[in-house]
Protein backbone atom coordinates (compact mmCIF):
# COMPACT_ATOMS: atom_id res chain seq x y z
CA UNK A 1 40.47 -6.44 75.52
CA UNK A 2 43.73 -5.55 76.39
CA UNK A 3 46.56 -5.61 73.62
CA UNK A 4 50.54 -5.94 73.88
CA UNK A 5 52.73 -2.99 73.40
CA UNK A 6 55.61 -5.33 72.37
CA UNK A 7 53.98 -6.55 68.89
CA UNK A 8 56.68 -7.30 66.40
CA UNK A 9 54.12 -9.18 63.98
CA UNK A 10 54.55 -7.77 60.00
CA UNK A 11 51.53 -8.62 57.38
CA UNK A 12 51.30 -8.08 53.62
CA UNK A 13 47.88 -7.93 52.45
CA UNK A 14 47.49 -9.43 49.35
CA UNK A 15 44.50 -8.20 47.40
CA UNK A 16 43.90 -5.27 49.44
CA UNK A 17 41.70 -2.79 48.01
CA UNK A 18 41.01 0.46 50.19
CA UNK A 19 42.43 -0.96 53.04
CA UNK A 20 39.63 -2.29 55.59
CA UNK A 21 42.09 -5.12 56.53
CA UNK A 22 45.21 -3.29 56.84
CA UNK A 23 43.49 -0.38 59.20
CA UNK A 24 42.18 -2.77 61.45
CA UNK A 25 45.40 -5.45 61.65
CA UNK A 26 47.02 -1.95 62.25
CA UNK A 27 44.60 -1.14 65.13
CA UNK A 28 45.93 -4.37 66.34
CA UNK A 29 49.10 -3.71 66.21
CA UNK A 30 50.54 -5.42 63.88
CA UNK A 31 52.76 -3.87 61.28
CA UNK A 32 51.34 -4.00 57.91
CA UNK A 33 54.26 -4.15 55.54
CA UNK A 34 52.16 -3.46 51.94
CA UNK A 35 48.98 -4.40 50.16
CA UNK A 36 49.35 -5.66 46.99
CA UNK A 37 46.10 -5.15 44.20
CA UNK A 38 45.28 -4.49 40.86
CA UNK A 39 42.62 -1.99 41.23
CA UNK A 40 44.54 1.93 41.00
CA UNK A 41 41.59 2.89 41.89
CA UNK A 42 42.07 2.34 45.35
CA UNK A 43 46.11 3.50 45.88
CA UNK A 44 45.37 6.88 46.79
CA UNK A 45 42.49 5.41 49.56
CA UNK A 46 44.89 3.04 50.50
CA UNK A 47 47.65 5.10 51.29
CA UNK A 48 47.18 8.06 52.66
CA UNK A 49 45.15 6.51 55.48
CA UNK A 50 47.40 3.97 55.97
CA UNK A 51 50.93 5.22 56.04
CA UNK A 52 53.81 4.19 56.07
CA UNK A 53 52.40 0.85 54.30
CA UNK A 54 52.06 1.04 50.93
CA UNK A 55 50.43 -0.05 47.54
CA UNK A 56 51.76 -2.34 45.34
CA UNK A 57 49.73 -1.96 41.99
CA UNK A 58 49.50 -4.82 39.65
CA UNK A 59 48.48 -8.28 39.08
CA UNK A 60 49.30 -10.88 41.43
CA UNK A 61 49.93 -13.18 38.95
CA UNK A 62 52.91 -11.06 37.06
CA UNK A 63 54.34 -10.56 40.59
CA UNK A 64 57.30 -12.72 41.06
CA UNK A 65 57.84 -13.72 44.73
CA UNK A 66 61.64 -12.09 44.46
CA UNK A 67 60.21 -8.37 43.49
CA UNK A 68 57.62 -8.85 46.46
CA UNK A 69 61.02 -9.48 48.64
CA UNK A 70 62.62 -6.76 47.34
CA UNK A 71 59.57 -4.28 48.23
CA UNK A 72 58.56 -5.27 51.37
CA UNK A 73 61.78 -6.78 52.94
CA UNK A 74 59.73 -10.19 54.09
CA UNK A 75 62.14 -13.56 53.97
CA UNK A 76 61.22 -17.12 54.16
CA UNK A 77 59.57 -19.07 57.34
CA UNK A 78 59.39 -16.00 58.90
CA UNK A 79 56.72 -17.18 62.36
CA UNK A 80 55.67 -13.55 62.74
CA UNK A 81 54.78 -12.72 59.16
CA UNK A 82 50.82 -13.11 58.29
CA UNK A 83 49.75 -13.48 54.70
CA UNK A 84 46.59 -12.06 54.00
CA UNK A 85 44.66 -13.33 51.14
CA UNK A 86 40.91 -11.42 50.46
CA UNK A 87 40.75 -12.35 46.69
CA UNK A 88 38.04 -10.83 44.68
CA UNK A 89 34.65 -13.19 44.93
CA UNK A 90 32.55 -12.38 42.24
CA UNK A 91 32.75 -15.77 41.04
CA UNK A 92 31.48 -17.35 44.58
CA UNK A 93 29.16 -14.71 45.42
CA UNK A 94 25.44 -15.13 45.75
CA UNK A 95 24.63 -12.00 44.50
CA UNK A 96 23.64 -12.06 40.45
CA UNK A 97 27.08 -11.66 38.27
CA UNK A 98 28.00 -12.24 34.84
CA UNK A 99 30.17 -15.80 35.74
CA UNK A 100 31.83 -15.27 32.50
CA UNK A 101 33.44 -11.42 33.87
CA UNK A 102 33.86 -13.16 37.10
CA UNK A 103 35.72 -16.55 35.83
CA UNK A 104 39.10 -15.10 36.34
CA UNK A 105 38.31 -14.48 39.89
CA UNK A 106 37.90 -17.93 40.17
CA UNK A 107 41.22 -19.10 40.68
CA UNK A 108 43.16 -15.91 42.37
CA UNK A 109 43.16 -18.35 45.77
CA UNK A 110 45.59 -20.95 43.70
CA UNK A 111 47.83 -17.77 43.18
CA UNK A 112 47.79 -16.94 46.32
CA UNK A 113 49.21 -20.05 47.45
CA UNK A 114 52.10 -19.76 45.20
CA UNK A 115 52.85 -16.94 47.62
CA UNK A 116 52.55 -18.95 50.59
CA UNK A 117 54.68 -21.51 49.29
CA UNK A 118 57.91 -19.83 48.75
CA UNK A 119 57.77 -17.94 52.23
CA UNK A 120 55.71 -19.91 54.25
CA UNK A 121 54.39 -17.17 56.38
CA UNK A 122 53.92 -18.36 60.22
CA UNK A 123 49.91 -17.14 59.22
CA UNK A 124 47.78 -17.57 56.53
CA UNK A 125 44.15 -15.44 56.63
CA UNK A 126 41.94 -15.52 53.88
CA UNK A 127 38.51 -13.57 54.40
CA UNK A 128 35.78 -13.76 51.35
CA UNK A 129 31.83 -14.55 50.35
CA UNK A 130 30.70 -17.70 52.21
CA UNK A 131 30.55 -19.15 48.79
CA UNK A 132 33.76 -20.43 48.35
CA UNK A 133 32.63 -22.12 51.75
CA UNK A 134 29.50 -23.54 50.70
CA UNK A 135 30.08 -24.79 46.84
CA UNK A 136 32.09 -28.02 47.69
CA UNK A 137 31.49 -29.35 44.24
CA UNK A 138 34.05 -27.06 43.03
CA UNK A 139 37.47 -27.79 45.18
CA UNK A 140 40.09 -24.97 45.07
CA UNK A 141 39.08 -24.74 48.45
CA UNK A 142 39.57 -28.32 49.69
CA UNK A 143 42.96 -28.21 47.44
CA UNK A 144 43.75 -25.48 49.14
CA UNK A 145 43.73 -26.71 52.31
CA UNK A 146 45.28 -29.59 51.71
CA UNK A 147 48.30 -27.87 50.05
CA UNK A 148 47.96 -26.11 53.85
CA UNK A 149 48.04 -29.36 55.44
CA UNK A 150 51.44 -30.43 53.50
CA UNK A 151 52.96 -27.67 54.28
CA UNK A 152 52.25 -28.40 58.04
CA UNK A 153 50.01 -25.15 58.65
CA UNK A 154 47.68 -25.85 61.59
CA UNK A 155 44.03 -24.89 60.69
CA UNK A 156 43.01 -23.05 63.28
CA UNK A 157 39.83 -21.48 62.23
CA UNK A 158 37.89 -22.04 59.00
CA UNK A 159 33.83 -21.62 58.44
CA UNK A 160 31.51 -18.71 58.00
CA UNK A 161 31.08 -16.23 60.52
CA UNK A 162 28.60 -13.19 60.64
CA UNK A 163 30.28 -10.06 61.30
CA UNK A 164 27.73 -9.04 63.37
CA UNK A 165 29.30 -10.94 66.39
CA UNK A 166 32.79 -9.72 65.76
CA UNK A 167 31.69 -5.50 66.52
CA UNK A 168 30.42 -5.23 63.30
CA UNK A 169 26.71 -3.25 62.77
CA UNK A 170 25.41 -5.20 59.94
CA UNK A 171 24.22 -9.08 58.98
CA UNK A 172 26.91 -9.92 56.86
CA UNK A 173 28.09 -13.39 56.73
CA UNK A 174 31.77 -14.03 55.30
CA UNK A 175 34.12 -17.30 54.73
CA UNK A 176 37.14 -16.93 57.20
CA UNK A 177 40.12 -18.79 57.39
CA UNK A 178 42.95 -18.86 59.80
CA UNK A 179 45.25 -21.41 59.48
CA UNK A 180 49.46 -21.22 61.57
CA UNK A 181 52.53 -23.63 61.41
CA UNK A 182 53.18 -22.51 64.63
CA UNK A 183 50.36 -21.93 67.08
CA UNK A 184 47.48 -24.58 67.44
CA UNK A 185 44.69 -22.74 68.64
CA UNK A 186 42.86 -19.31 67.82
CA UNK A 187 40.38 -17.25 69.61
CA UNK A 188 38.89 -14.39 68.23
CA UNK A 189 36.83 -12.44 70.80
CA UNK A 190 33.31 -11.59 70.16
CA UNK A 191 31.27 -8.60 70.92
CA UNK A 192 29.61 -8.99 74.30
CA UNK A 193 26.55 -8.03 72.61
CA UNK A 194 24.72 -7.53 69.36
CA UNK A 195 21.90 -5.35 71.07
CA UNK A 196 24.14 -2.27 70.84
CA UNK A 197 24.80 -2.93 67.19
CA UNK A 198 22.41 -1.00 65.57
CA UNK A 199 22.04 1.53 62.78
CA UNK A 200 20.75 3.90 64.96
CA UNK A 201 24.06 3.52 67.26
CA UNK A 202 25.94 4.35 64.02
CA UNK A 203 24.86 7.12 62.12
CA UNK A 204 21.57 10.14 61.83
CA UNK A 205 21.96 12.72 64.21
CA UNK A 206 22.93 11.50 67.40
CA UNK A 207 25.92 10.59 65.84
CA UNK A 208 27.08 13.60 63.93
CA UNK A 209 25.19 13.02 60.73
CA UNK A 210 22.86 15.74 59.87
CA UNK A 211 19.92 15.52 57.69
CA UNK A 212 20.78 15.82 54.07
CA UNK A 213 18.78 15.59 50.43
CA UNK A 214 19.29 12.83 48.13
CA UNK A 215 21.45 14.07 45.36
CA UNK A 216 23.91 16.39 48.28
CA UNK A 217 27.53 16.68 47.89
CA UNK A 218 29.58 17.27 51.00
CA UNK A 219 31.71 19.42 50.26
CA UNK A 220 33.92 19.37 53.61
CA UNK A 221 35.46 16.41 53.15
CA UNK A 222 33.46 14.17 55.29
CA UNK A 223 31.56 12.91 52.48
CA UNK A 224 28.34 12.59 54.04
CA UNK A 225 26.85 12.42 50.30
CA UNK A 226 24.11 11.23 48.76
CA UNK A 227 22.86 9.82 45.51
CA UNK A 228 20.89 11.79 43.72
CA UNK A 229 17.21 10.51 42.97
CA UNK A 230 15.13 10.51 39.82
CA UNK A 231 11.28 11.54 40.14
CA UNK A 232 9.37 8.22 40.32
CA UNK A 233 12.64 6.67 42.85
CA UNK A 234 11.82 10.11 44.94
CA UNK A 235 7.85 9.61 45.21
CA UNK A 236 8.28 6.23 45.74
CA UNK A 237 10.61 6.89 49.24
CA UNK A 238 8.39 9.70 50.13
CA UNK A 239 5.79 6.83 50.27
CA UNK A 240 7.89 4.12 51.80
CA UNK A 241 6.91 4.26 55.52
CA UNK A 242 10.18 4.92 57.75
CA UNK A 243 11.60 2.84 59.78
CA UNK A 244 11.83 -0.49 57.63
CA UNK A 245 9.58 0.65 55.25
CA UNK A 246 9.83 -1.43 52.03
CA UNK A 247 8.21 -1.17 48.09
CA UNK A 248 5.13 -2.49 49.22
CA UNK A 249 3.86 0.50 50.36
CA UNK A 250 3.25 1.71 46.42
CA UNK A 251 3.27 -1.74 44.42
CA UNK A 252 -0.64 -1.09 44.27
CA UNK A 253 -0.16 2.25 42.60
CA UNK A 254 0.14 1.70 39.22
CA UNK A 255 2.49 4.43 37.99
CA UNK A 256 5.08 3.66 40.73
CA UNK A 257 4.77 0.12 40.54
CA UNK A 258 7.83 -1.27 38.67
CA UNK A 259 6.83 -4.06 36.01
CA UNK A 260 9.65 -6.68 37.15
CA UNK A 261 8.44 -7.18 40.62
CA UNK A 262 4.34 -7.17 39.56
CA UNK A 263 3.39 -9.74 40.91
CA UNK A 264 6.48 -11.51 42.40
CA UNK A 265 6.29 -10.19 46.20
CA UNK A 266 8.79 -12.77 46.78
CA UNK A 267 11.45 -11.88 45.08
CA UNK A 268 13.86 -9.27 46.06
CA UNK A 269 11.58 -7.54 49.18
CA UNK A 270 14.32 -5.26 50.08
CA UNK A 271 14.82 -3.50 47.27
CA UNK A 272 13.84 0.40 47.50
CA UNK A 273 13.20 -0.60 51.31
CA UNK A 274 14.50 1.54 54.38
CA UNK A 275 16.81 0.39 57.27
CA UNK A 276 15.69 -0.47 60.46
CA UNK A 277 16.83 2.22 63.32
CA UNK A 278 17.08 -0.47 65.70
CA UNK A 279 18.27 -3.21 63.80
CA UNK A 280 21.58 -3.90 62.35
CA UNK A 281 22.36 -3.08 58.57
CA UNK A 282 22.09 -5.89 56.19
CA UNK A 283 25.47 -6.48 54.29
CA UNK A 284 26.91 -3.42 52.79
CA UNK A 285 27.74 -3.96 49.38
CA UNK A 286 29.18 -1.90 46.43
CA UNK A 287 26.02 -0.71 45.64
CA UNK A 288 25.06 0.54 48.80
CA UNK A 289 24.59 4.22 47.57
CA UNK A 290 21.91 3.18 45.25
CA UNK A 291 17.89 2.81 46.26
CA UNK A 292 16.98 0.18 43.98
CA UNK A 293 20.09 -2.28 44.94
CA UNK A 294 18.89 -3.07 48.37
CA UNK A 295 18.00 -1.79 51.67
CA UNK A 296 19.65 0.68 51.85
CA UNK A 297 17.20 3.69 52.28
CA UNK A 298 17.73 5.67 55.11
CA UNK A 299 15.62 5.08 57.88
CA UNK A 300 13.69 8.50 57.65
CA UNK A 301 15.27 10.69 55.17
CA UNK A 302 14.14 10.61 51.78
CA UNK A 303 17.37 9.03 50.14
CA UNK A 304 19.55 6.37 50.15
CA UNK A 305 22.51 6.35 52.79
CA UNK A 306 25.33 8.13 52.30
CA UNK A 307 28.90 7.11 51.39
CA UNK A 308 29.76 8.35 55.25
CA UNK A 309 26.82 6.11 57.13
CA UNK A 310 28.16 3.14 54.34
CA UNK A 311 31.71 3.49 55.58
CA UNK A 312 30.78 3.98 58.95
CA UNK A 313 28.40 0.95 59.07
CA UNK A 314 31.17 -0.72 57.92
CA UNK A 315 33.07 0.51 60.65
CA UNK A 316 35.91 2.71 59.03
CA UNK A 317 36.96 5.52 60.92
CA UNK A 318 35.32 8.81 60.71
CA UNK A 319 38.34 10.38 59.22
CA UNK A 320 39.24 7.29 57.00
CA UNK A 321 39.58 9.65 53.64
CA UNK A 322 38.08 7.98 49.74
CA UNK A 323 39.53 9.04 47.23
CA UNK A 324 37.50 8.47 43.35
CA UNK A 325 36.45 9.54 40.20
CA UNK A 326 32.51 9.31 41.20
CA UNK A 327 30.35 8.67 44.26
CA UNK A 328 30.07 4.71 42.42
CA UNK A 329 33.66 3.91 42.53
CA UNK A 330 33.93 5.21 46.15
CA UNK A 331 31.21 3.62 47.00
CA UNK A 332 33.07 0.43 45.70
CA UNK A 333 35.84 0.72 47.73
CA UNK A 334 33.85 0.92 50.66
CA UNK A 335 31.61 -2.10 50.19
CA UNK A 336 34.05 -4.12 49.30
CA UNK A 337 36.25 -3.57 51.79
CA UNK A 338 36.72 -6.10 55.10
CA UNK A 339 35.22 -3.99 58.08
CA UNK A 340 37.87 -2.87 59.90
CA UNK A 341 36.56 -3.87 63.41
CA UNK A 342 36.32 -7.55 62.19
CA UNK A 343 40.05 -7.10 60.93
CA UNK A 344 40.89 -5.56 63.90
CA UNK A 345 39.58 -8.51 65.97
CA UNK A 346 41.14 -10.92 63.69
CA UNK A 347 44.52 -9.27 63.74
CA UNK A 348 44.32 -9.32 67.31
CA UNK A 349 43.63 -12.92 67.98
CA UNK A 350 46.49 -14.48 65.50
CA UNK A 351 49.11 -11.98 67.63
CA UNK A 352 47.50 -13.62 71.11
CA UNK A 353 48.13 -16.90 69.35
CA UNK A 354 51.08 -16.15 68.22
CA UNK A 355 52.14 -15.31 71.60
CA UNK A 356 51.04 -18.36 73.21
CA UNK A 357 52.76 -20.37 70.68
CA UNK A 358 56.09 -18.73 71.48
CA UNK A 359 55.23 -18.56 75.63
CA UNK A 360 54.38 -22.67 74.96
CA UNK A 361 57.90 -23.23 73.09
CA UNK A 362 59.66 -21.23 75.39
CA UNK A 363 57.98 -22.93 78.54
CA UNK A 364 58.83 -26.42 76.48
């Protein structure tokens, strides 16, 4: 796909994290401004792969539009500025929380709209768990569309996708929403073809990943690193067959079988299991790093995958720098993240519809 080299579109990205967004709406082309999140955690990640944007640390809901001016420069009804909006979605998620922690989650999408009122960006992107989607009974996502739909923002795109079709190597189904007071239409190009999106296109040693122990730390600064394993977790691998191997290889031996799952075949089958070489990755989460959180063994080594193959499933460049206090909280950053090839894709069809919109005006 071929991209302009007269792009004059500006973004902030409102809870940003690491940065998958802004690296690939920068890919695109378009100038990210500033990211905007709570989480310290992540400024150092965030900004020196990113530069010259930059983080803005704190909560979005002591921000005050003005100081957001200030910092970033950004005025109101502004048709080239895109608000990004990936809120955190514990709250919505399908994956088991403590709804209590995750209530304050909840609502960050009404904040965020307090942001697109007072500037009224010419686009509005929000990206999270198809949850917020799916639950209609609770409405902060009808309400917010309907405060779109007063403020005469088009929507242009808004369901769940599966990443898979947008470039991305992994079965991971997200809530997107595009929505534009000036354009009217959206098109976000998919990959010509899933077949090539495999793990085994991705990482192991074809693609620069050599074979590692569980428990190794990379010292280079590619952080191809591993999780250590305790002994039962590193028996049980050794017997998990490769190649999509999954616990039911030992749940008949009785000192590896583990006492939640007796029993219950049905519940969780992927935990402790292997990838597929020739499949895509299922959904890379913040616990990717761990064995017992999914399937995320490698396909033939005897550990989970790395922080590296994570990232790189997720599509970050290979010299996209983390930077944390532990192999968990990078390993945060990365899962959470938006992959950068879906951003990039994203990024590039609102500045195609942007252009349109101002070719159609012009023409009119």
């Amino acid at each position: 796909m071929s991209e302009k080299s007269d792009i004059t579109l500006r973004a902030i990205d409102f809870f940003c994290g690491a940065g998958g967004m802004t690296c690939g709406m920068k890919q695109a082309g378009i100038g990210v401004l500033g990211g905007v999140d709570i989480d310290e955690g992540c400024k150092e990640t965030y900004e020196k792969n990113n530069e010259p944007s930059f983080f803005i640390l704190g909560d979005i809901a002591q921000l005050a539009p003005e100081r957001l001016a200030e910092l970033t420069g950004i005025t109101r009804e502004d048709d080239s500025l895109i608000f990004i909006g990936c809120s955190p979605c514990q709250y919505w998620t399908k994956i088991r929380t403590n709804k209590e922690k995750s209530e304050k989650t909840k609502d960050l999408l009404n904040i965020f709209e307090e942001f697109v009122s007072q500037f009224k960006p010419g686009f509005v992107v929000v990206e999270n768990v198809p949850g917020l989607y799916n639950q209609r009974e609770n409405n902060i996502l009808g309400d917010f569309l309907s405060f779109l739909g007063g403020k005469s923002y088009n929507i242009l795109h808004n369901n769940v996708i599966n990443a898979i079709n947008y470039g991305v190597p992994q079965n991971r189904e997200r809530y997107l929403l595009i929505a534009s007071r000036i354009a009217s239409s959206v098109d976000i190009p998919k990959h010509e073809s899933v077949d090539d999106l495999t793990v085994r296109k991705f990482i192991g040693s074809d693609n620069g990943f050599y074979p590692i122990p569980a428990g190794h730390r990379d010292a280079t600064g590619a952080m191809h690193t591993a999780a250590g394993l305790s002994e039962p977790n590193m028996r049980r691998i050794m017997m998990t067959d490769p190649d999509g191997g999954t616990r039911f290889c030992w749940k008949d031996d009785p000192k590896l079988q583990i006492p939640t799952y007796e029993g219950r075949d049905g519940y969780f089958r992927d935990v402790y299991g292997r990838m597929f070489w020739d499949r895509p990755a299922p959904t890379i989460t913040t616990r990717f790093h761990s064995l017992s959180n999914g399937r995320f063994g490698h396909p033939d080594e005897h550990r989970a995958i790395s922080l590296r193959e994570g990232a790189t499933l997720q599509t970050f460049p290979k010299d996209y720098k983390f930077f944390g206090s532990s192999i968990g909280s990078i390993a945060r950053q990365i899962g959470n993240a938006v992959p950068p090839e879906l951003a990039r894709r994203i990024g590039y069809a609102v500045v195609q519809s942007y252009y349109n919109a101002k070719q159609s005006n012009t023409e009119g």
